[in-house]
C-alpha atoms as a PDB file:
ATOM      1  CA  UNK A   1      99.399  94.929  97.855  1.00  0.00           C
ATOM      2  CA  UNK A   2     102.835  94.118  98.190  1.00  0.00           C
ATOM      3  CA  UNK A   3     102.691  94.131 101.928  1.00  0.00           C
ATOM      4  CA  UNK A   4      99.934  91.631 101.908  1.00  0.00           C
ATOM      5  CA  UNK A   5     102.634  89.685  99.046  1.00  0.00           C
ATOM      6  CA  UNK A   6     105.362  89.651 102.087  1.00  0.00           C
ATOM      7  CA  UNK A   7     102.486  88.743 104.345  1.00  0.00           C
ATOM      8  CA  UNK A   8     101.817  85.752 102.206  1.00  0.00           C
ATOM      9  CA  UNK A   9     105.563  84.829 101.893  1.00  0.00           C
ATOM     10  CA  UNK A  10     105.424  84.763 105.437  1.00  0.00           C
ATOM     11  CA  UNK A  11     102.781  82.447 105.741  1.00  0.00           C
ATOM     12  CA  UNK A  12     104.560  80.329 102.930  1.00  0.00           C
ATOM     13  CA  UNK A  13     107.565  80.104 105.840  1.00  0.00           C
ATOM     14  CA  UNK A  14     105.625  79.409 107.890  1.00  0.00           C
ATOM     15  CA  UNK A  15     103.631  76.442 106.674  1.00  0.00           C
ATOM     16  CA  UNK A  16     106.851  75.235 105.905  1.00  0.00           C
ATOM     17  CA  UNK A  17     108.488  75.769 109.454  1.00  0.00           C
ATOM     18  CA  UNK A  18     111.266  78.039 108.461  1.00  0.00           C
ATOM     19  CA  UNK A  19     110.734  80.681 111.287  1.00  0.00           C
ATOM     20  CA  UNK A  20     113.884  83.155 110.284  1.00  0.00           C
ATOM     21  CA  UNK A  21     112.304  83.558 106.513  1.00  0.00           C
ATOM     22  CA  UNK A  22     108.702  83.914 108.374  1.00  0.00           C
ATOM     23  CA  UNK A  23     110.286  86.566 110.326  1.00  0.00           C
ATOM     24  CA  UNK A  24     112.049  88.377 107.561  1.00  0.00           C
ATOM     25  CA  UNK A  25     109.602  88.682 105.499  1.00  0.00           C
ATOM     26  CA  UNK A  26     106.583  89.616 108.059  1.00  0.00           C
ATOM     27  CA  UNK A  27     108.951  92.440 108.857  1.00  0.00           C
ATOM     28  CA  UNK A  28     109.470  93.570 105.172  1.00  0.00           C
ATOM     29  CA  UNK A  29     105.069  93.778 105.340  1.00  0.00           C
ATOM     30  CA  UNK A  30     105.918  95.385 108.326  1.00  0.00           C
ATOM     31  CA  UNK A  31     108.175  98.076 107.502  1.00  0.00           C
ATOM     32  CA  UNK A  32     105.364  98.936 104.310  1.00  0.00           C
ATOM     33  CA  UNK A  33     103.180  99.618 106.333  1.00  0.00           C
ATOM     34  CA  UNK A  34     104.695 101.788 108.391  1.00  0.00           C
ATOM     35  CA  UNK A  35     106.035 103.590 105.209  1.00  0.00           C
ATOM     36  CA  UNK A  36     102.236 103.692 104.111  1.00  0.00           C
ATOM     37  CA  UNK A  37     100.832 104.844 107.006  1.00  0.00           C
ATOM     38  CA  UNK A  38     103.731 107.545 107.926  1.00  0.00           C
ATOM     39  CA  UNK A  39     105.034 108.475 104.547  1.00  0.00           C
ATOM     40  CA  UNK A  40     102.639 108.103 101.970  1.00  0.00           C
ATOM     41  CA  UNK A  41      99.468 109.093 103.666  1.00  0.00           C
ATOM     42  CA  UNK A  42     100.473 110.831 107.164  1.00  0.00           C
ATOM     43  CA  UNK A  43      97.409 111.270 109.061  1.00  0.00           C
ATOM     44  CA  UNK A  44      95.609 115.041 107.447  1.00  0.00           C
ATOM     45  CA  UNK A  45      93.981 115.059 111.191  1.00  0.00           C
ATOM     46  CA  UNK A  46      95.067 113.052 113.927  1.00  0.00           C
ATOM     47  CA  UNK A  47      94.315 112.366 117.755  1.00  0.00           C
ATOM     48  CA  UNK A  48      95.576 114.826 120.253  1.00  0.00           C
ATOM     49  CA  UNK A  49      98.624 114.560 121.612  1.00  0.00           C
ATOM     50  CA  UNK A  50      98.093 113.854 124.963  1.00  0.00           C
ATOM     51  CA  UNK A  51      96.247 110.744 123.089  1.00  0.00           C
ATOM     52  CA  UNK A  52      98.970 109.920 121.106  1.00  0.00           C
ATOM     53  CA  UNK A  53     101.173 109.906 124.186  1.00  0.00           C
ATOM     54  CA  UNK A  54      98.588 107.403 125.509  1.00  0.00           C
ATOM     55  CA  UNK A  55      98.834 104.997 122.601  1.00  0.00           C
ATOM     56  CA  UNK A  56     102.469 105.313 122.067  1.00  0.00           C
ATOM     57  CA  UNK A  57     102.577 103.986 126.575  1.00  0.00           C
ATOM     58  CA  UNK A  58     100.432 101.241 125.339  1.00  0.00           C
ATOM     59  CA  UNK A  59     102.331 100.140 122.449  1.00  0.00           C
ATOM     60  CA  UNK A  60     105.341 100.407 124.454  1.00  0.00           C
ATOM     61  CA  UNK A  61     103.793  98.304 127.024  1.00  0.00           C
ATOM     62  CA  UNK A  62     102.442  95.784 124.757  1.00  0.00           C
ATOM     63  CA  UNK A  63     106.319  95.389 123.585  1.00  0.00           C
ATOM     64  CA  UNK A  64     107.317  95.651 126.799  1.00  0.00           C
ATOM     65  CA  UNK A  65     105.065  92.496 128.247  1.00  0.00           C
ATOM     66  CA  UNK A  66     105.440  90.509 124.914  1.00  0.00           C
ATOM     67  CA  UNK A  67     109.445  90.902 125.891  1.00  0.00           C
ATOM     68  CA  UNK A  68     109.132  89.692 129.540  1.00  0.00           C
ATOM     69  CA  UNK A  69     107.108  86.767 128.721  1.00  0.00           C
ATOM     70  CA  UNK A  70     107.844  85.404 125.563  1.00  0.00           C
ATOM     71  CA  UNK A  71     111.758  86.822 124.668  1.00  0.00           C
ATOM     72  CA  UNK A  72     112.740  84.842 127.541  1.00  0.00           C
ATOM     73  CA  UNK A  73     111.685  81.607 126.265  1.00  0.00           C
ATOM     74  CA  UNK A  74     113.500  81.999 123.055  1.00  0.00           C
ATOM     75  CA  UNK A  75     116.128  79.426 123.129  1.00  0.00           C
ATOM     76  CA  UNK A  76     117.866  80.001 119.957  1.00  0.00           C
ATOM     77  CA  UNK A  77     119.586  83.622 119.593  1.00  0.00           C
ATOM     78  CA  UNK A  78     119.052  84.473 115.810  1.00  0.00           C
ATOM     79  CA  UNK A  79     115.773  83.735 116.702  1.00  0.00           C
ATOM     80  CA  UNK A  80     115.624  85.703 119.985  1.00  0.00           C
ATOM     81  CA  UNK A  81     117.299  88.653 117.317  1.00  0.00           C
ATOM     82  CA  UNK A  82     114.563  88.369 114.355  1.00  0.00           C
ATOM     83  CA  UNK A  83     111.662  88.352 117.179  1.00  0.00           C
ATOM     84  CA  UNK A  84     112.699  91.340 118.928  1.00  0.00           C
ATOM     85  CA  UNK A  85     113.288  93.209 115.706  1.00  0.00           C
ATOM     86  CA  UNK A  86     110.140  92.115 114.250  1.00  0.00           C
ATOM     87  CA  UNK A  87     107.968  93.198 117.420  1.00  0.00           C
ATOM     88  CA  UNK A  88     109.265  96.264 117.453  1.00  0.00           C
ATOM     89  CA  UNK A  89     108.570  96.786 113.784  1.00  0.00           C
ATOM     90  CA  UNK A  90     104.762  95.460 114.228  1.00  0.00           C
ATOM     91  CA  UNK A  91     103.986  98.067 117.049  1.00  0.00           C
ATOM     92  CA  UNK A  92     106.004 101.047 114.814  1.00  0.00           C
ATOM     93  CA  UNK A  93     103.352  99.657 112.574  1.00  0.00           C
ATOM     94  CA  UNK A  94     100.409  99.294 115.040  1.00  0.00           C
ATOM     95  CA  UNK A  95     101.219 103.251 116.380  1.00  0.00           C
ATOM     96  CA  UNK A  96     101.488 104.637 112.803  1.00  0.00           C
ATOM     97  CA  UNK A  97      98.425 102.990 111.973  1.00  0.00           C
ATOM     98  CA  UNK A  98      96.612 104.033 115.449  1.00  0.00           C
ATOM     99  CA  UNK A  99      97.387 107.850 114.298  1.00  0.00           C
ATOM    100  CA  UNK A 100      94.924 108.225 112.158  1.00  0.00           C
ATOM    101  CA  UNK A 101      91.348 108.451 112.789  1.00  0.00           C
ATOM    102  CA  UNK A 102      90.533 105.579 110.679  1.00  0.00           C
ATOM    103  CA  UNK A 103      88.566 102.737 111.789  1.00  0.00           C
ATOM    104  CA  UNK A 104      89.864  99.574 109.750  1.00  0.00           C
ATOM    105  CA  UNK A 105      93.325 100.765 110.390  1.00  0.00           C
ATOM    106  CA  UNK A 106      92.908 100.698 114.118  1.00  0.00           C
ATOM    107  CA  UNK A 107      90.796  97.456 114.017  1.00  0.00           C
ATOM    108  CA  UNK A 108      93.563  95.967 111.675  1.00  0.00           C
ATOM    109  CA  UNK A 109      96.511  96.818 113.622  1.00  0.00           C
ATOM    110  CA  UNK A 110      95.199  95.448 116.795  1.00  0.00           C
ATOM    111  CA  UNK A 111      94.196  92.075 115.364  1.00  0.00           C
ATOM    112  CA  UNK A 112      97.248  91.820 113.690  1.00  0.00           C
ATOM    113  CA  UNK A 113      99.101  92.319 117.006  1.00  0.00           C
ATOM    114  CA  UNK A 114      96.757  89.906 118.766  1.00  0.00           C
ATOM    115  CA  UNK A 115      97.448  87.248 116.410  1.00  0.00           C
ATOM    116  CA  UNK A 116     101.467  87.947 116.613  1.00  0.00           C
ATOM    117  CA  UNK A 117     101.558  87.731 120.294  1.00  0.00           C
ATOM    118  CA  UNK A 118      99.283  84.614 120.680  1.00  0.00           C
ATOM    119  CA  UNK A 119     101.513  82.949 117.988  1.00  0.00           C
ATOM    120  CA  UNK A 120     104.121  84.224 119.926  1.00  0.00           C
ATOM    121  CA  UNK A 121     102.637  82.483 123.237  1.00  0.00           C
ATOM    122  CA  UNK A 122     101.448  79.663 121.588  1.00  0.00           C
ATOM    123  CA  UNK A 123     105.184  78.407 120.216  1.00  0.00           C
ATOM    124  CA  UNK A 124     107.623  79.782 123.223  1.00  0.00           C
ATOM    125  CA  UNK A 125     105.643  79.934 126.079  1.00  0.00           C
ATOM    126  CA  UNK A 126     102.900  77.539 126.045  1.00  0.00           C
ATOM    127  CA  UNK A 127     100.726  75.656 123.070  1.00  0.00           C
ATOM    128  CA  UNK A 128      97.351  77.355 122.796  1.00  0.00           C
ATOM    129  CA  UNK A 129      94.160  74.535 121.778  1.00  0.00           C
ATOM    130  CA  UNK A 130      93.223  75.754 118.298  1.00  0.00           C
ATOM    131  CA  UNK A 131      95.502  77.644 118.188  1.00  0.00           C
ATOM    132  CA  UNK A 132      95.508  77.807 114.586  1.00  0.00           C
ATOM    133  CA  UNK A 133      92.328  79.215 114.668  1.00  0.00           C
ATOM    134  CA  UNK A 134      93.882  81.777 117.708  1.00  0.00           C
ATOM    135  CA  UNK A 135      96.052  82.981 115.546  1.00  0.00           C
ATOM    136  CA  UNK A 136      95.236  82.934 111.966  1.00  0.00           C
ATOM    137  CA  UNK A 137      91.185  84.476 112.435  1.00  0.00           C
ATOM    138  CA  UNK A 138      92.951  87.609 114.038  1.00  0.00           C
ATOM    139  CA  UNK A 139      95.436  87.611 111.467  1.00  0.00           C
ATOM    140  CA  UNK A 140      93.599  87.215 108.155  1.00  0.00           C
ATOM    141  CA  UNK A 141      90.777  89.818 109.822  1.00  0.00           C
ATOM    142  CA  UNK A 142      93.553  92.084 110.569  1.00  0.00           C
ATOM    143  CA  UNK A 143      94.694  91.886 107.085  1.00  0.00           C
ATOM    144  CA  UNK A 144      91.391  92.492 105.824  1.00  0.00           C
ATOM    145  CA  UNK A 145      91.014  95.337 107.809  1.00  0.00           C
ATOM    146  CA  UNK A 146      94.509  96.843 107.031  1.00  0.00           C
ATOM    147  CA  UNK A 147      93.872  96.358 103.567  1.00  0.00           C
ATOM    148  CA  UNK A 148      90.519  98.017 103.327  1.00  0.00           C
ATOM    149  CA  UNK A 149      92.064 101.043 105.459  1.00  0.00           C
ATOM    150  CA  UNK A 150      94.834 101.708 103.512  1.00  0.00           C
ATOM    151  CA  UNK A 151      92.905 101.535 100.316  1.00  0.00           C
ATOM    152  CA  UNK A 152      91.015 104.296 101.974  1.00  0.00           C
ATOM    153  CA  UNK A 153      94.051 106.450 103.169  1.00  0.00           C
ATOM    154  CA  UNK A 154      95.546 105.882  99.486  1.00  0.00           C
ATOM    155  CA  UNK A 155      92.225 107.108  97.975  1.00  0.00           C
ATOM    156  CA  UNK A 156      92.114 110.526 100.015  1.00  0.00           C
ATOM    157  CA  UNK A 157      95.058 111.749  98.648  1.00  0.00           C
END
């Protein structure tokens, strides 16, 4: 719950345009969920390792291609700062919550990454049509899904 409470903070800042709160508190969510995933519910069985190797490449390259294309764009260097933190912090999330073997985590993560990086597209590289629906159907799904996961995780333990 109080990840989805940052999460809606975040969305606060961001209706409002103030894109360094919107950042700062997406990565608070952010950083709970990591801690929920790794911490308070590490994955009881988990994908192999050569897997895991697989999925931590990916992340990595997700990062690394969000970096190329959109960091570039980023005029303003607080800005450039908070986004780089902040993607890094959504992938630690997305690979802690690809660990474990549960479906609405995996689901969640990815949508919630989708949405970030087409938000991410849409206001530094180039404006998406819709793209409010782009961003925020991937986004409140992902939520959903992350939500409904973790309630599970909590509930096994």
């Amino acid at each position: 719950m109080a990840a989805l409470f940052f999460s809606f903070l975040g969305d606060v800042m961001g209706w409002q345009n103030e894109l360094i709160p919107q950042i700062g508190f997406f990565a608070l969510a952010q950083i709970l969920y990591i801690i929920i995933f790794s911490l308070l519910a590490p994955p009881k069985t988990t994908w192999p390792k050569s897997f895991r190797i697989i999925l931590l490449a990916f992340v990595v390259s997700v990062y690394g291609i969000a970096m190329t294309w959109i960091f570039p764009r980023v005029e303003d260097s607080l800005i450039a700062l908070g986004i780089a933190i902040y993607a890094v912090l959504l992938l630690g999330m997305c690979y802690a919550a690809l660990r474990h073997k549960n479906v609405c985590l995996i689901i969640g993560a990815i949508l919630f990454v989708i949405s970030d990086f087409t938000l991410g597209i849409h206001l530094f590289v180039q404006r998406i049509p819709h793209s409010v629906l782009c961003i925020m159907i991937p986004y409140y799904a992902g939520q959903l899904f992350l939500y409904i996961g973790s309630s599970k995780l909590l509930s096994l333990r």
